[in-house]
Protein backbone atom coordinates (compact mmCIF):
# COMPACT_ATOMS: atom_id res chain seq x y z
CA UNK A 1 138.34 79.00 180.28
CA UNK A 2 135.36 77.35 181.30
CA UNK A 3 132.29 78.32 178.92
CA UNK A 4 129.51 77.79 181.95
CA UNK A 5 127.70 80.36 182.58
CA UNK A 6 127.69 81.18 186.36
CA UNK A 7 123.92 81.57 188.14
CA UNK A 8 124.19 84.40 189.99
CA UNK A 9 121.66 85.68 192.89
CA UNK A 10 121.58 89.48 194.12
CA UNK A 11 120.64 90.71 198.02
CA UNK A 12 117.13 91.12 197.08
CA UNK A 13 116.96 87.51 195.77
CA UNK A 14 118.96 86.14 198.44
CA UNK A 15 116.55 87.28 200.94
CA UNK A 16 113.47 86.26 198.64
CA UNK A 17 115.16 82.78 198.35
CA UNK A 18 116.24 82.60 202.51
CA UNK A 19 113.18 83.79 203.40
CA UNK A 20 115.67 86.42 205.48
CA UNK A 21 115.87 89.88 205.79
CA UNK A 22 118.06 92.20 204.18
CA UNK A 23 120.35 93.20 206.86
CA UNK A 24 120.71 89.19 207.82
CA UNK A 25 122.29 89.18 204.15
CA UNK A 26 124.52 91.87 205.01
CA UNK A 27 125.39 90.55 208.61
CA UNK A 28 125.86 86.64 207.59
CA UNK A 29 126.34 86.20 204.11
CA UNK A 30 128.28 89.66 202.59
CA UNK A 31 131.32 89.09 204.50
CA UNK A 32 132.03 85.59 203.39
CA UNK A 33 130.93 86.34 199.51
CA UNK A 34 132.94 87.67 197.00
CA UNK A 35 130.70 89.60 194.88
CA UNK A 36 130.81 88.34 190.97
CA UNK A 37 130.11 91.64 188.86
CA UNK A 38 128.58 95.05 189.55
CA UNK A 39 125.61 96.23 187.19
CA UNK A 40 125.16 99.87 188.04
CA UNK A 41 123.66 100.08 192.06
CA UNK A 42 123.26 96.11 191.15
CA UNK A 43 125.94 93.21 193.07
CA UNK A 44 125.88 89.72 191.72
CA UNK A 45 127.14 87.19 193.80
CA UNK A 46 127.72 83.36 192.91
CA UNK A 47 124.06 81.28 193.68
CA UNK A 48 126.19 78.16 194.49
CA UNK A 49 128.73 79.48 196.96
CA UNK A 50 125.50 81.73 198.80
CA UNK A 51 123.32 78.44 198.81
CA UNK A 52 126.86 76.47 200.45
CA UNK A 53 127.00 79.55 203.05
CA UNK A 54 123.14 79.23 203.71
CA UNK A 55 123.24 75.82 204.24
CA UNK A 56 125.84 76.00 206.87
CA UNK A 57 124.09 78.55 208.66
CA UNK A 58 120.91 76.50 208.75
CA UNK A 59 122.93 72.94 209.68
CA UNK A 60 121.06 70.35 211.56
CA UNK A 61 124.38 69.81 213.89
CA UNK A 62 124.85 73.51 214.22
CA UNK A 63 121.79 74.23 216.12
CA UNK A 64 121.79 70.72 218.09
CA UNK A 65 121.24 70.89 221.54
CA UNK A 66 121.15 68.18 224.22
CA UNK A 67 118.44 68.36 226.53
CA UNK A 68 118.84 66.37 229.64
C-alpha cells in the first residue's frame, strides 16, 4: 500500500485553479475523472490526473493553426 497521501482538488477549486467555469468542469474534465472520495455534497478528485487533463486541453499543438 502506498503511504502517500493523494492531493486532491474539488469542482470549486478546479475552476479557481483553471481560471474556468463550473460547467467547463463538468463538460471537459468530469467525464474523464474518476472521482477519489465523497464528503457529504463534497467530490474529491485526484489534483495530478485533473492538472494532466488540463494540460491537454490547453496544449500548444492542440490549438496550432497554420496561417498561410
Amino acid at each position: 500500500m502506498e503511504n502517500a497521501k493523494k492531493e486532491v482538488i474539488t469542482i470549486k477549486g478546479m475552476s479557481v485553479k483553471f481560471g474556468v467555469s463550473i460547467m467547463t468542469i463538468y463538460r471537459k474534465y468530469l467525464p474523464n475523472l474518476e472521482p477519489l472520495f465523497k464528503e457529504k455534497t463534497v467530490i474529491y478528485y485526484d489534483w495530478q490526473k485533473a492538472k494532466e487533463l488540463h494540460e491537454s486541453f490547453n496544449s500548444k499543438l492542440k490549438n496550432f493553426k497554420v496561417i498561410a
